[in-house]
Protein backbone atom coordinates (compact mmCIF):
# COMPACT_ATOMS: atom_id res chain seq x y z
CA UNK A 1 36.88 214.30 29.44
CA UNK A 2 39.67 213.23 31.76
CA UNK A 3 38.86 214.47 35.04
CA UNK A 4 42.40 213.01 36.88
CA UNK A 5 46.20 213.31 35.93
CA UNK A 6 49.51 211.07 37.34
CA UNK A 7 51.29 212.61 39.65
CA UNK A 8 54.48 210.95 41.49
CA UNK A 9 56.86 211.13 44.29
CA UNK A 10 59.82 210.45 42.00
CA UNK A 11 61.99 213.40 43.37
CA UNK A 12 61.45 212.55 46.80
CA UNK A 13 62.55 208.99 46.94
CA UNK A 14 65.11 209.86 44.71
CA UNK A 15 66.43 212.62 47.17
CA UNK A 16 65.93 209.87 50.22
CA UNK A 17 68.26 207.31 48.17
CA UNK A 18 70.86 209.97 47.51
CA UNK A 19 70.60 210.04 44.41
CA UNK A 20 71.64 213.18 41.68
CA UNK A 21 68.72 213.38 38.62
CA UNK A 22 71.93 212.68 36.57
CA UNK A 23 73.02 209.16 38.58
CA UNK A 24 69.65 208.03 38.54
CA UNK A 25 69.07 208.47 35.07
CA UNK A 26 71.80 206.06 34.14
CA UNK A 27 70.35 203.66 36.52
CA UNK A 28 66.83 203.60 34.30
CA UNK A 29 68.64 203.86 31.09
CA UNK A 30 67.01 207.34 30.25
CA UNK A 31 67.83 211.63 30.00
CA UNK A 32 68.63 213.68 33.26
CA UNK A 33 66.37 215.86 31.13
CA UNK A 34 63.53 212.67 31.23
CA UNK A 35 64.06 212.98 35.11
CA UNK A 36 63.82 216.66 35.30
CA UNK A 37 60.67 216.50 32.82
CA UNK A 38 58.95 213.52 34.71
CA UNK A 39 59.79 215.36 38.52
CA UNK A 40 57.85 218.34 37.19
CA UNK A 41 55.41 216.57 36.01
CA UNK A 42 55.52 217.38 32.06
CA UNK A 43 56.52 214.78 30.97
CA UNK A 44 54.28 211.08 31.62
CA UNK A 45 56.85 208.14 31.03
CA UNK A 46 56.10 204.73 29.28
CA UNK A 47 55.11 201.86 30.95
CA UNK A 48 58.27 200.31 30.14
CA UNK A 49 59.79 203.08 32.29
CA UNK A 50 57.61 203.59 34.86
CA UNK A 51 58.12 200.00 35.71
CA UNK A 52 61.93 200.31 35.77
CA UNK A 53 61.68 203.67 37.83
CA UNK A 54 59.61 201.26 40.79
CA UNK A 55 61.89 198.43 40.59
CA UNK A 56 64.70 200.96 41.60
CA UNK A 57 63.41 201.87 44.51
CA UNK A 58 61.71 198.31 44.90
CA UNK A 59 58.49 199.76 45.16
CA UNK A 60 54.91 198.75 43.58
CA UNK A 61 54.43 201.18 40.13
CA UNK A 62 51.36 202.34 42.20
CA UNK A 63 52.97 204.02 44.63
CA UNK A 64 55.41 205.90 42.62
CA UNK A 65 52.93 207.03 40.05
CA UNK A 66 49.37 207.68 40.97
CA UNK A 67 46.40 209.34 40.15
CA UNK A 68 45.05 212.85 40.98
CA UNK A 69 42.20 214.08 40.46
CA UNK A 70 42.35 217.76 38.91
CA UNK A 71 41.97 220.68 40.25
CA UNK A 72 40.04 223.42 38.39
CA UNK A 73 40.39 227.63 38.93
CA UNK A 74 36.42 228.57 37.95
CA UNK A 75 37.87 231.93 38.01
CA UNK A 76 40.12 231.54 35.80
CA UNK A 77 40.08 233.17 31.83
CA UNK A 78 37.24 231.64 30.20
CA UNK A 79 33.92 229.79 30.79
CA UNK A 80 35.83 226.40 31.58
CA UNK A 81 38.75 227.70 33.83
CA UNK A 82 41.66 226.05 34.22
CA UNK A 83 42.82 222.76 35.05
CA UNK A 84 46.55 221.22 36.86
């Protein structure tokens, strides 16, 4: 079992380089709706992506996308409980 998810900072450098989800999907070749998906974290993009989002904002993949570890509700319906 996966105990960590990727999380990113996407929105946030976009929004420091000015950039609408719209304009900075044409600069990666990809959806506004990819943008939206990937800033809400539903949607986990390819490598091939991921690399292009970085080299954007000239930053390592690394610190764009990252690890988290998840965080589980024990109270939550059910014996497991819920992860995000």
């Amino acid at each position: 079992m996966h105990d960590q998810t990727i999380h990113n900072c996407l929105k946030q450098l976009r929004r420091q380089a000015g950039l609408t989800q719209n304009k900075f999907a044409k600069k990666v070749s990809t959806s506004r709706q990819t943008i939206c998906s990937m800033e809400k974290g539903d949607y986990i993009p390819s490598l091939r992506l991921a690399l292009l989002i970085a080299k954007q904002f000239t930053r390592p993949v690394e610190e764009v996308f990252h690890l988290k570890k998840k965080v589980c509700d024990k109270n939550a319906k059910g014996k497991k409980g819920v992860c995000a």
